[in-house]
PDB file of N, CA and C in Angstrom:
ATOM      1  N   UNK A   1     -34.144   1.010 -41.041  1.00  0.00           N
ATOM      2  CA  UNK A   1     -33.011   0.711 -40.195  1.00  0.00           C
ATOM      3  C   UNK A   1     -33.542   0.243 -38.842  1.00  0.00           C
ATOM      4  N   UNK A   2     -33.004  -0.787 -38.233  1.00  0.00           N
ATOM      5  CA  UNK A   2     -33.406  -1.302 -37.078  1.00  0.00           C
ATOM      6  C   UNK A   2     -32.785  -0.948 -36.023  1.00  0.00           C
ATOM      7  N   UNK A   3     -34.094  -0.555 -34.837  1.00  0.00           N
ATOM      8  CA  UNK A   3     -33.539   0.175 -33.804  1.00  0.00           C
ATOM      9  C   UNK A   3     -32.643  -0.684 -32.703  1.00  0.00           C
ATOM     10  N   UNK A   4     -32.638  -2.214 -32.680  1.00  0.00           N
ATOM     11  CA  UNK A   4     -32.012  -2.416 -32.096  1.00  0.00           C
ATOM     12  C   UNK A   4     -31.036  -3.728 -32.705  1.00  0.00           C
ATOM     13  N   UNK A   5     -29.980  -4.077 -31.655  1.00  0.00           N
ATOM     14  CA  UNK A   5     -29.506  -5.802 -32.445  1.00  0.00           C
ATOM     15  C   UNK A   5     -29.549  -6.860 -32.254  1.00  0.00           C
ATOM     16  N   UNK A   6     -29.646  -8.012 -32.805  1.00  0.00           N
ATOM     17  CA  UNK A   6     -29.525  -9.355 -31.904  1.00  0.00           C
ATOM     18  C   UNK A   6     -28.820  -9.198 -30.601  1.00  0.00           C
ATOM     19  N   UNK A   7     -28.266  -8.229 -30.385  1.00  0.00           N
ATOM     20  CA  UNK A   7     -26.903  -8.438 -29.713  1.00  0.00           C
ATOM     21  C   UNK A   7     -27.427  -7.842 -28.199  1.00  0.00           C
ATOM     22  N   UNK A   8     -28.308  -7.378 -28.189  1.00  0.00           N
ATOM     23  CA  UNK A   8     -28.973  -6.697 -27.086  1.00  0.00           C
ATOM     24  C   UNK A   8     -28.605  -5.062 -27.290  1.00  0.00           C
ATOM     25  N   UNK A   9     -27.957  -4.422 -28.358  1.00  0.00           N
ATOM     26  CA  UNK A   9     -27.711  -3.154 -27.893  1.00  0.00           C
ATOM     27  C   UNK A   9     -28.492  -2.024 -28.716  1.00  0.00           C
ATOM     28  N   UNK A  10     -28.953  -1.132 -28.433  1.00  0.00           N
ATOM     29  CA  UNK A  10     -29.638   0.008 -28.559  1.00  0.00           C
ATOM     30  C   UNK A  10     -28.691   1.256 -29.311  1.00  0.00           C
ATOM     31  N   UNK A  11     -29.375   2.217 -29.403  1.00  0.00           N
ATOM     32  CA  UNK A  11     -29.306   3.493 -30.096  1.00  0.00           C
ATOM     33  C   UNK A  11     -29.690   4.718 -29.029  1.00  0.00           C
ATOM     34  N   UNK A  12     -29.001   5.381 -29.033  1.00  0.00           N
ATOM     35  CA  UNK A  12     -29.341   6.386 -28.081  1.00  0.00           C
ATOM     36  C   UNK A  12     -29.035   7.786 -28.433  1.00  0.00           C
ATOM     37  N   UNK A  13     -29.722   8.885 -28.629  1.00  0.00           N
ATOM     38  CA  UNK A  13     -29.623  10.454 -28.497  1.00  0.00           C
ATOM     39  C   UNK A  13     -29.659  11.184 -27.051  1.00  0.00           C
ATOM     40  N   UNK A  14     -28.512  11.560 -27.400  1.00  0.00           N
ATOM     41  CA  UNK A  14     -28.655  12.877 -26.233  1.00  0.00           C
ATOM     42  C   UNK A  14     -28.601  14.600 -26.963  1.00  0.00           C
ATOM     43  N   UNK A  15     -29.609  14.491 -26.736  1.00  0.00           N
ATOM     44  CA  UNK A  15     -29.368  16.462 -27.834  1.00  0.00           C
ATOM     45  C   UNK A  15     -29.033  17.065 -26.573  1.00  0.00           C
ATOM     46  N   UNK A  16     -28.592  18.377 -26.879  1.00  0.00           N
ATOM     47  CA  UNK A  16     -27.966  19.302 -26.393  1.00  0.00           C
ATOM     48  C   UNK A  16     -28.313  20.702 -26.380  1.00  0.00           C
ATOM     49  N   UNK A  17     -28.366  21.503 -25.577  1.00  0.00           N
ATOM     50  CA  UNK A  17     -28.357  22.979 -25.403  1.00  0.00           C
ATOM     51  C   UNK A  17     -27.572  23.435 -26.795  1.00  0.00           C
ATOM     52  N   UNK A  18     -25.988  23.070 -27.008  1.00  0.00           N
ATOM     53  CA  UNK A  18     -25.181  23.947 -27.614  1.00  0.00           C
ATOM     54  C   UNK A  18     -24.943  22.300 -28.452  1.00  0.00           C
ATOM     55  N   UNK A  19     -24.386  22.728 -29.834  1.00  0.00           N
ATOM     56  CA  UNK A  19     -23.916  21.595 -30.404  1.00  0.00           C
ATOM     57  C   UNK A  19     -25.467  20.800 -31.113  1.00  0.00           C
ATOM     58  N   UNK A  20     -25.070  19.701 -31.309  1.00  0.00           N
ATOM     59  CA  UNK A  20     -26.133  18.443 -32.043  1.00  0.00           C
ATOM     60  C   UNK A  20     -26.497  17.439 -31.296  1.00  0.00           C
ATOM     61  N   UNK A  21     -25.495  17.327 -30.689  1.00  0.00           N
ATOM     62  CA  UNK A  21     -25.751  15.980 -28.927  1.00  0.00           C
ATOM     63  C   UNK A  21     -25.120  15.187 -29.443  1.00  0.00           C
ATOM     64  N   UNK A  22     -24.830  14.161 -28.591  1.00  0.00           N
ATOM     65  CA  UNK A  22     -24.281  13.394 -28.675  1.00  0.00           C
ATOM     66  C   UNK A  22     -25.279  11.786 -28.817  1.00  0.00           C
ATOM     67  N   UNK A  23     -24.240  10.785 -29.904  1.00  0.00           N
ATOM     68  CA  UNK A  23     -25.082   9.401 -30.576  1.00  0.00           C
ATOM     69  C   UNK A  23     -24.520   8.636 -29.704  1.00  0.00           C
ATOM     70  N   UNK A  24     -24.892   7.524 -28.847  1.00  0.00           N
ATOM     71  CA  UNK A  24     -24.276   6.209 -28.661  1.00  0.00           C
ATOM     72  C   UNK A  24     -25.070   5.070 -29.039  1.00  0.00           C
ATOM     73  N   UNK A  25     -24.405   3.941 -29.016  1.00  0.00           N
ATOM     74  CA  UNK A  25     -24.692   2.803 -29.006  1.00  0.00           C
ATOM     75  C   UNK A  25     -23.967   1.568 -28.154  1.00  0.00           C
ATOM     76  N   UNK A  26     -25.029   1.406 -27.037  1.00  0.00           N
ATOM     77  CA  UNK A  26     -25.259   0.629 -26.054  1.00  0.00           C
ATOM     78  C   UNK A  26     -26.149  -0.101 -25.574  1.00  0.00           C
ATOM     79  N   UNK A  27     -25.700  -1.183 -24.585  1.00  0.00           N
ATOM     80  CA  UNK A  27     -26.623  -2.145 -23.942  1.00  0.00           C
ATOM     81  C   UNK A  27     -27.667  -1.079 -23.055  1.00  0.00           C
ATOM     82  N   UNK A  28     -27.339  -0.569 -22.018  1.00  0.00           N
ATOM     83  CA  UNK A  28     -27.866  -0.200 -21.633  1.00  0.00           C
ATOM     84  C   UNK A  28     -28.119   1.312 -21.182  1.00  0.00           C
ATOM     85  N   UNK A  29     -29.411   2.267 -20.932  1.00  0.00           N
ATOM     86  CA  UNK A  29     -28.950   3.720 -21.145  1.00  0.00           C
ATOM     87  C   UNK A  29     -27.993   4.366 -19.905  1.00  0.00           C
ATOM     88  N   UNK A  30     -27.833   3.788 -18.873  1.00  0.00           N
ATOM     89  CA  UNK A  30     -26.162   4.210 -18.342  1.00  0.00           C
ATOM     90  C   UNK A  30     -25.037   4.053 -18.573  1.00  0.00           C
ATOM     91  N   UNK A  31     -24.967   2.878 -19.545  1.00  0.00           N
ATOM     92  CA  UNK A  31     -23.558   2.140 -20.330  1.00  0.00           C
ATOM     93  C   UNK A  31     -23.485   3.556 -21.106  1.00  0.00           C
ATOM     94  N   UNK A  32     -24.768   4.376 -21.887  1.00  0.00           N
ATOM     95  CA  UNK A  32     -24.361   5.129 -22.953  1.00  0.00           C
ATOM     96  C   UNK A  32     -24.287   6.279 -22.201  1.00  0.00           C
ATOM     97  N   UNK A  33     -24.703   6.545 -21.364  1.00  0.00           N
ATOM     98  CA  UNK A  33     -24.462   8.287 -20.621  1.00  0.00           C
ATOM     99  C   UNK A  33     -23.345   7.800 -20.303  1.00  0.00           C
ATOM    100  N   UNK A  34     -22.891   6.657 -19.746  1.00  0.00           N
ATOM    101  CA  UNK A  34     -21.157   7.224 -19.554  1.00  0.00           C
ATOM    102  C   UNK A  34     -20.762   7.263 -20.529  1.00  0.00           C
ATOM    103  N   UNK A  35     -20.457   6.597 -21.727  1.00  0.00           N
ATOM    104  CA  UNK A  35     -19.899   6.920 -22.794  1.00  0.00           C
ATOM    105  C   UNK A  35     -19.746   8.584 -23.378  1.00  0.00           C
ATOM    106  N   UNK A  36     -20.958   8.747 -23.168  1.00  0.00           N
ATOM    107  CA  UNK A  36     -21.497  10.165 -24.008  1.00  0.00           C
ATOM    108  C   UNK A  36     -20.565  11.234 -23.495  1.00  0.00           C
ATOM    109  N   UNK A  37     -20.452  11.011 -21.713  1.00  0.00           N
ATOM    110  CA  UNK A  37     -19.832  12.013 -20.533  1.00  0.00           C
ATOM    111  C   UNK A  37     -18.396  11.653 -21.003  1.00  0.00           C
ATOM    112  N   UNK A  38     -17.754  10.388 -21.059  1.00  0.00           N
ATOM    113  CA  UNK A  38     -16.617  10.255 -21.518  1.00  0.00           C
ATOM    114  C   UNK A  38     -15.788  11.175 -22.415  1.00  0.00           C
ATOM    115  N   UNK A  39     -17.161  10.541 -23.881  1.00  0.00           N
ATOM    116  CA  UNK A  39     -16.776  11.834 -25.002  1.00  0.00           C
ATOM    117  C   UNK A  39     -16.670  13.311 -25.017  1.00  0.00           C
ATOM    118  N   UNK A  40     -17.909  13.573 -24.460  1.00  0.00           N
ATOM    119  CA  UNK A  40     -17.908  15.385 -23.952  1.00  0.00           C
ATOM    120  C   UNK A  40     -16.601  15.406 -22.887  1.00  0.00           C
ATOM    121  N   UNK A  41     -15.891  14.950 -22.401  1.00  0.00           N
ATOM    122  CA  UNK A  41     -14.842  15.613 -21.826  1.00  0.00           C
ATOM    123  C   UNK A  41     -13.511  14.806 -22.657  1.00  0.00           C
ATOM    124  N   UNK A  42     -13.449  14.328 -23.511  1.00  0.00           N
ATOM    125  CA  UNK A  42     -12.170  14.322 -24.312  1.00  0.00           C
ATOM    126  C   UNK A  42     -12.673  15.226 -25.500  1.00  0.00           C
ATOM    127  N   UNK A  43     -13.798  15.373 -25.815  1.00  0.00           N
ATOM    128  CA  UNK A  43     -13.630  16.779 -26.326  1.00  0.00           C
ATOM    129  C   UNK A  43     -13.858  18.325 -25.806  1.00  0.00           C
ATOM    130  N   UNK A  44     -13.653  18.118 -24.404  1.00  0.00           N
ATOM    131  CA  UNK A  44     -13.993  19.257 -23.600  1.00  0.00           C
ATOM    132  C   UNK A  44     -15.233  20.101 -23.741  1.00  0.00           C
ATOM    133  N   UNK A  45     -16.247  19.437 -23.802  1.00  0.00           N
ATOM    134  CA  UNK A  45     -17.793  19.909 -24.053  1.00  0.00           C
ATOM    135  C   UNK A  45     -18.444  19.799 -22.849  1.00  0.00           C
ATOM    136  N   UNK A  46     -18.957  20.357 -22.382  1.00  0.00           N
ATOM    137  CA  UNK A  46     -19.928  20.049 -21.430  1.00  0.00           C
ATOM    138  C   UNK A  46     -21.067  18.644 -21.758  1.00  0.00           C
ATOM    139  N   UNK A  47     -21.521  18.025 -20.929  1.00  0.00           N
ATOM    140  CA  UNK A  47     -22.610  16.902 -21.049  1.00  0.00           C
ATOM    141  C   UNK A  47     -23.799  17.414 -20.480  1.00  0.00           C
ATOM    142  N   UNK A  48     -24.732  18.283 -21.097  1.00  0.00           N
ATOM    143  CA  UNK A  48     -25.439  18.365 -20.466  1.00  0.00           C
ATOM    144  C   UNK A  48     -26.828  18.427 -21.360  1.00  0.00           C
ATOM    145  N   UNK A  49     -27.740  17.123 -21.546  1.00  0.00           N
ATOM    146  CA  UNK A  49     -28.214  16.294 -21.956  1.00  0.00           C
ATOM    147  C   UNK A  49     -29.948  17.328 -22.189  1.00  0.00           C
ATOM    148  N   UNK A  50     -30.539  17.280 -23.110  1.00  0.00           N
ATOM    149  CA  UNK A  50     -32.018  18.134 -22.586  1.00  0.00           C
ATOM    150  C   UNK A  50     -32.687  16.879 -22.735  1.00  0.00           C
ATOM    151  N   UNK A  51     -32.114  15.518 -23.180  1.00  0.00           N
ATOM    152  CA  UNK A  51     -33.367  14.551 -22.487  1.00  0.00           C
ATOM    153  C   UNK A  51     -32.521  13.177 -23.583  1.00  0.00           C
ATOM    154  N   UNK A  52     -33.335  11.909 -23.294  1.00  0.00           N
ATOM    155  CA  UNK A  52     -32.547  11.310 -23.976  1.00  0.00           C
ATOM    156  C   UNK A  52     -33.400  10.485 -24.970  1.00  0.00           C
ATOM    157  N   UNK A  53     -33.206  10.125 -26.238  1.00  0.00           N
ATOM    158  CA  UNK A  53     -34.136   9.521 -26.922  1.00  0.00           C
ATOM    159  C   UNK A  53     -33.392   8.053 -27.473  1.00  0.00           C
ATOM    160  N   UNK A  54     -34.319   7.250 -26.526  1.00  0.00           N
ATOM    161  CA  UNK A  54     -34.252   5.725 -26.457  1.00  0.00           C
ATOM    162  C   UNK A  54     -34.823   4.932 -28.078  1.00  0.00           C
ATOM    163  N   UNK A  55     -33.760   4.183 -27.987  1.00  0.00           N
ATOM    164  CA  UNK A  55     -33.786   3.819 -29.603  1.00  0.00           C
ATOM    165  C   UNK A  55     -34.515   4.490 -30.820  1.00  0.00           C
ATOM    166  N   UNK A  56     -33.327   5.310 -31.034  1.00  0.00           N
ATOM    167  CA  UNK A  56     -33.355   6.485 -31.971  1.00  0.00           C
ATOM    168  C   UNK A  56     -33.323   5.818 -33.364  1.00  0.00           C
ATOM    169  N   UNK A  57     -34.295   6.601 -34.388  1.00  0.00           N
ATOM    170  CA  UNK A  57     -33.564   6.033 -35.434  1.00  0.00           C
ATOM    171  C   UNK A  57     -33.301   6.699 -36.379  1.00  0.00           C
ATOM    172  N   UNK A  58     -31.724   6.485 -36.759  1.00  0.00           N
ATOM    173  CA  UNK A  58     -30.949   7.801 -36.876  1.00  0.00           C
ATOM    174  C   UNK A  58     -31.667   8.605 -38.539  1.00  0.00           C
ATOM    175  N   UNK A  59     -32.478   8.132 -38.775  1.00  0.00           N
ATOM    176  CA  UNK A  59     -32.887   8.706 -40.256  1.00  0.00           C
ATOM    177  C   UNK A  59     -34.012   9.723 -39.753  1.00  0.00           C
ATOM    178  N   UNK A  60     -34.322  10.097 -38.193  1.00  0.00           N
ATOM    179  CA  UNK A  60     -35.038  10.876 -37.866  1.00  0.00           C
ATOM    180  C   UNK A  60     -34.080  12.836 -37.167  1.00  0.00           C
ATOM    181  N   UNK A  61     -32.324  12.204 -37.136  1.00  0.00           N
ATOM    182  CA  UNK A  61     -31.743  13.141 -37.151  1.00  0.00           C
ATOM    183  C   UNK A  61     -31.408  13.599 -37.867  1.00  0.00           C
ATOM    184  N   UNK A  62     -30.750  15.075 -37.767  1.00  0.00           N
ATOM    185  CA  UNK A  62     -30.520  16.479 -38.717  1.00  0.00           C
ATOM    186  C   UNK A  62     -29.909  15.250 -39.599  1.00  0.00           C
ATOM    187  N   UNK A  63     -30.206  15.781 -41.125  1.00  0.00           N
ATOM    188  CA  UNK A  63     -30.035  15.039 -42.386  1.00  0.00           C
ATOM    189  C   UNK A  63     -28.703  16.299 -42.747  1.00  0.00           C
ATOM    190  N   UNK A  64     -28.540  17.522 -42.745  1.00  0.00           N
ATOM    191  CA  UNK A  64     -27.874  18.069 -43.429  1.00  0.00           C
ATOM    192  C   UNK A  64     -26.496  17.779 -42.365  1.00  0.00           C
ATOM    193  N   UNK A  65     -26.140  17.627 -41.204  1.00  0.00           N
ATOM    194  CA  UNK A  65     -25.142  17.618 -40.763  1.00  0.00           C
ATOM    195  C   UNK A  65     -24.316  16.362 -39.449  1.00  0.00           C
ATOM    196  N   UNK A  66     -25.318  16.121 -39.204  1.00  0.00           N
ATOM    197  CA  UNK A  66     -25.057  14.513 -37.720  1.00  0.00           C
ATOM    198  C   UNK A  66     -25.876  13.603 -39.138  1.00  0.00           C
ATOM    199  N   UNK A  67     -26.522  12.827 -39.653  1.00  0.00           N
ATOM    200  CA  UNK A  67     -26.406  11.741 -40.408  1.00  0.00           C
ATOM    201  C   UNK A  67     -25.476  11.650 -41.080  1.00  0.00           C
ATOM    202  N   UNK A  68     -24.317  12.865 -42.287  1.00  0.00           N
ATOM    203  CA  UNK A  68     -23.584  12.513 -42.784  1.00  0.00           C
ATOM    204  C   UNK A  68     -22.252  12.238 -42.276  1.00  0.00           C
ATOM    205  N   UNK A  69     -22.330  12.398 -41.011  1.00  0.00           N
ATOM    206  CA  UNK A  69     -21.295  12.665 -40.093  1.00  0.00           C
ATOM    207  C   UNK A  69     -21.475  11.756 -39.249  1.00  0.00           C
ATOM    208  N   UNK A  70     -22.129  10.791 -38.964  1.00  0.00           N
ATOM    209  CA  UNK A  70     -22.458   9.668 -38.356  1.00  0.00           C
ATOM    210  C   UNK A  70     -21.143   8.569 -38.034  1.00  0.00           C
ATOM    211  N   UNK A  71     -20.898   7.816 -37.319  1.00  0.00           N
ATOM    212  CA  UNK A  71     -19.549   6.718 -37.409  1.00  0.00           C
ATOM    213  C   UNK A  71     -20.916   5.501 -37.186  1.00  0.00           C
ATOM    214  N   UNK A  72     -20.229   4.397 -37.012  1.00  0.00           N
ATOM    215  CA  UNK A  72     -21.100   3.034 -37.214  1.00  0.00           C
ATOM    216  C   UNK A  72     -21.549   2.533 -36.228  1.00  0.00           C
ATOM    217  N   UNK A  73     -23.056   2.903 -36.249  1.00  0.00           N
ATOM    218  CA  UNK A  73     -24.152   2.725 -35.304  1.00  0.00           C
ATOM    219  C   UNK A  73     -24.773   1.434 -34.916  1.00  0.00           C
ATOM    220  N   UNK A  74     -24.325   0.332 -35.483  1.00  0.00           N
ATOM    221  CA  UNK A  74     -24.400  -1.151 -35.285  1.00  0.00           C
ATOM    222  C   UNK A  74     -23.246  -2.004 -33.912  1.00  0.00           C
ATOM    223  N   UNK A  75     -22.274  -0.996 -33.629  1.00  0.00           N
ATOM    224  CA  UNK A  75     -21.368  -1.112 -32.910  1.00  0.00           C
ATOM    225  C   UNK A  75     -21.439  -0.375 -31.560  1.00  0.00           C
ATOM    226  N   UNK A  76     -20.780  -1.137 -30.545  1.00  0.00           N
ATOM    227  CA  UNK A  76     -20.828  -0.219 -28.795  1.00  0.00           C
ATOM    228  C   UNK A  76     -20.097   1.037 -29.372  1.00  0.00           C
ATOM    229  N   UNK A  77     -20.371   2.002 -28.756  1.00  0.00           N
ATOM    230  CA  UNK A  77     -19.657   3.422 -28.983  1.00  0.00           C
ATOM    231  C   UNK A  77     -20.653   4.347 -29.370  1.00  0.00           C
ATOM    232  N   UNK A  78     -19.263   5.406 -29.185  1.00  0.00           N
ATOM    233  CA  UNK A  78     -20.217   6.692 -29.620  1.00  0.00           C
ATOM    234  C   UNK A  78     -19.994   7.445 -30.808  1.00  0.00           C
ATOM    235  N   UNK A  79     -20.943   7.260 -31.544  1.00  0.00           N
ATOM    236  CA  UNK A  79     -20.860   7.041 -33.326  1.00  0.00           C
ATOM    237  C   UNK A  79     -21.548   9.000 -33.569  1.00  0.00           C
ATOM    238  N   UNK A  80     -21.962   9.819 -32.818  1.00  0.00           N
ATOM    239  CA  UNK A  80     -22.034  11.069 -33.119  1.00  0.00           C
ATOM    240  C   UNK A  80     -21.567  11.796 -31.544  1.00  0.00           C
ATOM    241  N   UNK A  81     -20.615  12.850 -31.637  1.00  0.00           N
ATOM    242  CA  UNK A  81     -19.748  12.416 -32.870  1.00  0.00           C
ATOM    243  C   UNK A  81     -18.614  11.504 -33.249  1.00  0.00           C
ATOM    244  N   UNK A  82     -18.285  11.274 -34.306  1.00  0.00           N
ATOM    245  CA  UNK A  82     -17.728  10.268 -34.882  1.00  0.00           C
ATOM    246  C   UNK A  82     -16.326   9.528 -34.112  1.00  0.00           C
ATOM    247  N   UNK A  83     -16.776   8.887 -33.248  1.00  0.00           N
ATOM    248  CA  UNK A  83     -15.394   8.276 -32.131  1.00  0.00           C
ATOM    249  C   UNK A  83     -14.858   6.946 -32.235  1.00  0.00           C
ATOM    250  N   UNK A  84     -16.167   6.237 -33.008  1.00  0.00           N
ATOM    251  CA  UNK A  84     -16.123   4.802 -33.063  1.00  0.00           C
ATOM    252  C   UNK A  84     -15.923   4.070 -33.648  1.00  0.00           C
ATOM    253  N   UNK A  85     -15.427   4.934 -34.853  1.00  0.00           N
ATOM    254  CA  UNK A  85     -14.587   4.456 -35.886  1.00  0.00           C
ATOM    255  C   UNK A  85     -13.121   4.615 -36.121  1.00  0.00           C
TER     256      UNK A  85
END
């Protein structure tokens, strides 16, 4: 799977203290921390990031629970968890 697209946009992890972290996919990695901050407060989560991993590729995250749970990572948004579909 390719980490990035013609399109200029990236893959991004933010893991988390509590939870799995949060997935985006964006141009750039402040386009996706806001996104991410967006999401954590429409789902009332805290954002608070233990680091961020720049073009992720998602076959290196938890297999038993965020890959099957994934939304579509070829697209802007935030695809864990699943918003962007």
């Amino acid at each position: 799977m390719a980490n990035a697209s013609p399109e200029g946009l990236r893959r991004f992890w933010f893991p988390t203290a509590t939870g799995f972290g949060f997935g985006v996919t964006a141009r750039t990695r402040d386009e996706a921390e806001a996104m991410a901050r967006q999401a954590a407060a429409k789902l009332r989560r805290a954002f608070e990031p233990l680091r961020v991993v720049e073009d992720v590729d998602v076959r290196t995250l938890d297999q038993g629970h965020v890959v099957p749970n994934i939304g579509a990572v070829n697209f802007p948004g935030v695809w864990f968890p699943r918003l962007n579909v």
